[in-house]
Each structure stands twice: as structure tokens, then as C-alpha cells.
N, C-alpha and C. Protein backbone atom coordinates (compact mmCIF):
# COMPACT_ATOMS: atom_id res chain seq x y z
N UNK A 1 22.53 -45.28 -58.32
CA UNK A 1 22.01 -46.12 -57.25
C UNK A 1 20.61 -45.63 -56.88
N UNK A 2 19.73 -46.66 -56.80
CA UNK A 2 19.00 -46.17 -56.25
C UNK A 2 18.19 -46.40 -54.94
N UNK A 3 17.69 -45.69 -54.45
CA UNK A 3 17.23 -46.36 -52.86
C UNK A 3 15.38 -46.56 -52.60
N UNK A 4 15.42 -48.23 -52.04
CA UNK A 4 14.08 -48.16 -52.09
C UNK A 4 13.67 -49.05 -50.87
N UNK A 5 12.44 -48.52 -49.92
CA UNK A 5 12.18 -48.41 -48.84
C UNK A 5 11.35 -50.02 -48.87
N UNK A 6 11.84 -51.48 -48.05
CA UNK A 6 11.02 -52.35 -48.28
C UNK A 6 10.24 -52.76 -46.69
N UNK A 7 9.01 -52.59 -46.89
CA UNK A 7 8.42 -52.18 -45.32
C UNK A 7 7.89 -54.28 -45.24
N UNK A 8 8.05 -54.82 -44.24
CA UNK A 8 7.31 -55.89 -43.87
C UNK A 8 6.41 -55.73 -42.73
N UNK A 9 5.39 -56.15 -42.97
CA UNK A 9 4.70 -56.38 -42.19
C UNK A 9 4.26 -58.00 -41.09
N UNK A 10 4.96 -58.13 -40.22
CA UNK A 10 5.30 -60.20 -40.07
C UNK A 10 3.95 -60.33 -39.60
N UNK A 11 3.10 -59.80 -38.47
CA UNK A 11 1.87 -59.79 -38.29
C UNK A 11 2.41 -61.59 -37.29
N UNK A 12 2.77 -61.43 -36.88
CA UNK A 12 3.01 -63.15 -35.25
C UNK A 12 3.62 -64.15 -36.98
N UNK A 13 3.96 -63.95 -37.47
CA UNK A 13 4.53 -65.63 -38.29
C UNK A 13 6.02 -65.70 -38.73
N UNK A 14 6.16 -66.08 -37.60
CA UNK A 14 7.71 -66.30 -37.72
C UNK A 14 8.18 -67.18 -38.17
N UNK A 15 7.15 -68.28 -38.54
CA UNK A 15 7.94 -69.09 -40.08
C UNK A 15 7.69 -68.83 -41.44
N UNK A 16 7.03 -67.61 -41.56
CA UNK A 16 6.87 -66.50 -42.47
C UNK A 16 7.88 -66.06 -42.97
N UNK A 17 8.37 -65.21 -42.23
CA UNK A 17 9.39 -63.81 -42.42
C UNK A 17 10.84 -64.27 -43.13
N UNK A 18 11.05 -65.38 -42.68
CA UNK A 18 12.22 -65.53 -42.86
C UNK A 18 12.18 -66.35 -44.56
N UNK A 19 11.29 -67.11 -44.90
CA UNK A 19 11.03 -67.46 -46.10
C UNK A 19 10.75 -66.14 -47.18
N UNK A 20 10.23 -65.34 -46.92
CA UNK A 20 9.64 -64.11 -47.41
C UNK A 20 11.08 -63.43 -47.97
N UNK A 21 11.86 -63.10 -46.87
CA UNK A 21 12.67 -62.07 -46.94
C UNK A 21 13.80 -62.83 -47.85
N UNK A 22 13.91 -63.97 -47.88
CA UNK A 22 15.00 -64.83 -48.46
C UNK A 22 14.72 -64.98 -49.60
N UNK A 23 13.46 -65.25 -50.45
CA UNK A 23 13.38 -65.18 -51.75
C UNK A 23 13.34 -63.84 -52.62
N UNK A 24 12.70 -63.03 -51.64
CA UNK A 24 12.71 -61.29 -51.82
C UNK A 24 14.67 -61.43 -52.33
N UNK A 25 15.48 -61.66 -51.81
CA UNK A 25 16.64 -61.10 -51.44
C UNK A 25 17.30 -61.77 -52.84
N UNK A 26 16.98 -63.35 -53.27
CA UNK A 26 17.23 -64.22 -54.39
C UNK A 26 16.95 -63.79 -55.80
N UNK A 27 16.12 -63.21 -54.96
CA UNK A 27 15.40 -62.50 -56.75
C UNK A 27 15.75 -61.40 -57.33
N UNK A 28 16.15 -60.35 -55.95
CA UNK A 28 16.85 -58.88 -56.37
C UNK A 28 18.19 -59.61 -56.70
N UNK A 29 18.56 -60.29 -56.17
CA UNK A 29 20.35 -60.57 -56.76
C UNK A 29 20.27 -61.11 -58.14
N UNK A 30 19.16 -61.85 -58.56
CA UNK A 30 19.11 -62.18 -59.65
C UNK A 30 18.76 -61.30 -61.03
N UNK A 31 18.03 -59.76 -60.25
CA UNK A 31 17.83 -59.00 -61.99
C UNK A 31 19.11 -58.06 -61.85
N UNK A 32 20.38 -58.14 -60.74
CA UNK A 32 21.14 -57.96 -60.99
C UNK A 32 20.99 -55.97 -60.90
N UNK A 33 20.01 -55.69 -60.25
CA UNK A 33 19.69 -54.01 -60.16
C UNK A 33 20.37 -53.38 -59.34
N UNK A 34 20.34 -52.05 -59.67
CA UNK A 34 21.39 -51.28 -58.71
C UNK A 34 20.74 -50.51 -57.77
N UNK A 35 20.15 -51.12 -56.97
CA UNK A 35 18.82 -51.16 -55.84
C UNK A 35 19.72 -51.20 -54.26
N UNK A 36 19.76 -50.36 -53.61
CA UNK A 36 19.79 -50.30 -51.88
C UNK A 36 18.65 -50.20 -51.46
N UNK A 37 18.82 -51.72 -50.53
CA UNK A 37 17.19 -51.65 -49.73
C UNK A 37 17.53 -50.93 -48.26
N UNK A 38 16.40 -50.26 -47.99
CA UNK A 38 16.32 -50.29 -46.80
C UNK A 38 14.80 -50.95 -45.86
N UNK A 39 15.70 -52.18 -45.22
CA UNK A 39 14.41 -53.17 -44.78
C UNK A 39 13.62 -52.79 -43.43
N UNK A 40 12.64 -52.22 -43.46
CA UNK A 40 11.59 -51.78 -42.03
C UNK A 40 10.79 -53.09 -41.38
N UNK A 41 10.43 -53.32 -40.15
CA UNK A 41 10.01 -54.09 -40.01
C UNK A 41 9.14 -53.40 -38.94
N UNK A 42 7.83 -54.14 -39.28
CA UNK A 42 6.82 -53.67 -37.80
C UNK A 42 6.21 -54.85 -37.91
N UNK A 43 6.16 -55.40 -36.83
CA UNK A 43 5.64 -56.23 -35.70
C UNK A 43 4.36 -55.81 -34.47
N UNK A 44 3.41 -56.21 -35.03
CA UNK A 44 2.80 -56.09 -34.41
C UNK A 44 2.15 -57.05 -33.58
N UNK A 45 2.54 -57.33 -32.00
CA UNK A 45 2.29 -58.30 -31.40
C UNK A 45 0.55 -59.05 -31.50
N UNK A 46 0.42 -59.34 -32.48
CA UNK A 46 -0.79 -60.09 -32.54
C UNK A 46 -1.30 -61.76 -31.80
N UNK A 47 -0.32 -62.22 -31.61
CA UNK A 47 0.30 -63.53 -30.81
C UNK A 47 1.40 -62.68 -29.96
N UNK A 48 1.67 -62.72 -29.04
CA UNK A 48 2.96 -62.08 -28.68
C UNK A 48 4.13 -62.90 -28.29
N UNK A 49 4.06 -64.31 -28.13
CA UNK A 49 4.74 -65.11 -27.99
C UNK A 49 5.58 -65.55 -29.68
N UNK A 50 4.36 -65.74 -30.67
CA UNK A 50 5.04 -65.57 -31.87
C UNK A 50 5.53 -64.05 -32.48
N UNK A 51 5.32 -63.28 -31.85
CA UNK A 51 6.04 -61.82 -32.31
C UNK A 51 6.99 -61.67 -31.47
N UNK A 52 7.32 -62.22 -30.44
CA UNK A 52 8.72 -62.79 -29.78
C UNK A 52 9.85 -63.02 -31.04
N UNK A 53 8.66 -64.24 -31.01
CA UNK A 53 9.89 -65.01 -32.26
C UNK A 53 10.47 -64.25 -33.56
N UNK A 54 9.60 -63.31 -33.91
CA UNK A 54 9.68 -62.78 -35.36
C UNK A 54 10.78 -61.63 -35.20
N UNK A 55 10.76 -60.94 -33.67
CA UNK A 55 11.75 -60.13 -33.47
C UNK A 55 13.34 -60.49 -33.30
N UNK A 56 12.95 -61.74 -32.37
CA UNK A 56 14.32 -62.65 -32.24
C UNK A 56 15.17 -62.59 -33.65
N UNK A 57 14.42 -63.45 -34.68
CA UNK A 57 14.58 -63.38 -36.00
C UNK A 57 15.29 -62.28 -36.33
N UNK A 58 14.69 -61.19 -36.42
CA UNK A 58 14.65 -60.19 -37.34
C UNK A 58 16.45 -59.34 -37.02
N UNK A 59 16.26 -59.22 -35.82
CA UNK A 59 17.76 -59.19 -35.07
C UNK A 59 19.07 -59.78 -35.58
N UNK A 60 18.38 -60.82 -35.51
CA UNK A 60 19.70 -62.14 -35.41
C UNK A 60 19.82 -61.89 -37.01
N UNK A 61 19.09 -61.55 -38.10
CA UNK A 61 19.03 -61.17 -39.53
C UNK A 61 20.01 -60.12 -39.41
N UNK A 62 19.90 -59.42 -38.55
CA UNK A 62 20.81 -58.28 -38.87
C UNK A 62 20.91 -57.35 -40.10
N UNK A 63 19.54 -57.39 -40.95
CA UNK A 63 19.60 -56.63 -42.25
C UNK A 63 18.42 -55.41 -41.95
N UNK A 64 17.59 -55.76 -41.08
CA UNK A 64 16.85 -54.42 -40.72
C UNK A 64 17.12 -53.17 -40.37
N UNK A 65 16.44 -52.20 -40.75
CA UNK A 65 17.19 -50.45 -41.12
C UNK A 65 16.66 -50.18 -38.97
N UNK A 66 15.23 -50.56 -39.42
CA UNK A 66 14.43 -49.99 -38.54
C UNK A 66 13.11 -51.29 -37.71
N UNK A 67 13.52 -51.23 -37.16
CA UNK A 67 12.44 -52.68 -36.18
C UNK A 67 11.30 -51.70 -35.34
N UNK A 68 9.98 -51.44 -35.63
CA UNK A 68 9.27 -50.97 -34.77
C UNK A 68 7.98 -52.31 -34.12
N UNK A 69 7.99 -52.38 -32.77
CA UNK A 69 7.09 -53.28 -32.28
C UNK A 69 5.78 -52.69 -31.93
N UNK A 70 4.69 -53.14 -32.01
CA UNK A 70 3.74 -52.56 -31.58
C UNK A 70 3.13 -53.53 -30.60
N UNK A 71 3.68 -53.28 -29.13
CA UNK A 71 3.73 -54.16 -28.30
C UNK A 71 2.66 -52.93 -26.99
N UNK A 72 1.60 -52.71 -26.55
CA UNK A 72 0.57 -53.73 -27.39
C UNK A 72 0.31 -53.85 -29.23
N UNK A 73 -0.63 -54.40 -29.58
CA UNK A 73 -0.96 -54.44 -30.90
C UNK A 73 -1.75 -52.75 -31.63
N UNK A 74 -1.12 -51.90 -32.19
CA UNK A 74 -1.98 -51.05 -32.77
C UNK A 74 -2.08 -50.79 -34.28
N UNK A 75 -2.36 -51.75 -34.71
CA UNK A 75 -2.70 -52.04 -36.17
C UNK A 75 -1.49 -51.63 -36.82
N UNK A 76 -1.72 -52.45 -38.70
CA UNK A 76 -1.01 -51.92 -39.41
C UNK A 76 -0.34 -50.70 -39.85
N UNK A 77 -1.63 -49.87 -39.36
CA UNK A 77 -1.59 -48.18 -40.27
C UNK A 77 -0.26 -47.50 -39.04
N UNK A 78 -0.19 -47.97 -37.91
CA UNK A 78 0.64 -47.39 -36.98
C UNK A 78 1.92 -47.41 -37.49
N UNK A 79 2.42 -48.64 -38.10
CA UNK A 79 3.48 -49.43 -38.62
C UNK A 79 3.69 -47.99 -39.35
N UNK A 80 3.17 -48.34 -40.26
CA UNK A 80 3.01 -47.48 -41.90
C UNK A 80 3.31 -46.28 -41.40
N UNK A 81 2.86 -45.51 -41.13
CA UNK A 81 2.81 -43.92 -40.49
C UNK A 81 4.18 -43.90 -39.50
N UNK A 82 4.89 -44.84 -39.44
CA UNK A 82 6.15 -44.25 -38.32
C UNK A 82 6.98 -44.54 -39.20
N UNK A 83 6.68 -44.39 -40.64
CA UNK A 83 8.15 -44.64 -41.93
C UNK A 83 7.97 -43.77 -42.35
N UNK A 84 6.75 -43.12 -42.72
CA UNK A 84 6.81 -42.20 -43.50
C UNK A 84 6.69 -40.78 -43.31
């Protein structure tokens, strides 16, 4: 087995994420690999009304390891640096 770390970045598009993560998910079932994801998500309120939404989402998904918000907004690299 092996384990591999899949970081998103939604950046406010919450009719994004959910298209994203669903074909991501179609495609690993399809090469049939012996892959454990673990799914990170950082949000960074860039809209904060649509990073509302993306969290709502991400929840109600129930497949995320780790949800970090960056509520206010402090860039990508913040995201990045609290996984690794």
C-alpha cells in the first residue's frame, strides 16, 4: 500500500472543488492502484462568502484528512507549510 498526500488548494470556487475532486477520485478507481489518499484542504478565504461554501462542501464530503482555513486570507505558501 501505498500512501500519498493529495493537497487542494479551492482558492473561493466552490463549483470547482467538487468537480475536481470527483474526477480525481474516477480516475484513481479506474487504474485500479493500491494508493491511500490522504485529502488536505486549505481554503483560503479569498471571497469569504464563497470559501463559506467550499468549506460547507468539503465537510459534508466527509473525505478530508485535514481542512485548514485561512480566514483571514494568508496565501498559498501558508496552506503548503502547515502539511509539511
Amino acid at each position: 500500500m501505498i500512501n500519498l498526500d493529495v493537497l487542494i488548494m479551492a482558492s473561493s470556487r466552490p463549483q470547482l472543488i467538487p468537480y475536481c475532486l470527483q474526477s480525481f477520485e474516477r480516475f484513481v478507481e479506474s487504474q485500479q492502484t493500491n494508493i491511500k489518499f490522504r485529502y488536505l484542504l486549505h481554503e483560503d478565504f479569498v471571497f469569504p462568502k464563497e470559501s463559506e461554501k467550499v468549506i460547507q462542501w468539503a465537510k459534508k464530503w466527509g473525505k478530508f484528512d485535514v481542512i485548514i482555513e485561512g480566514n483571514p486570507k494568508k496565501g498559498p505558501w501558508y496552506g503548503y507549510g502547515s502539511y509539511v
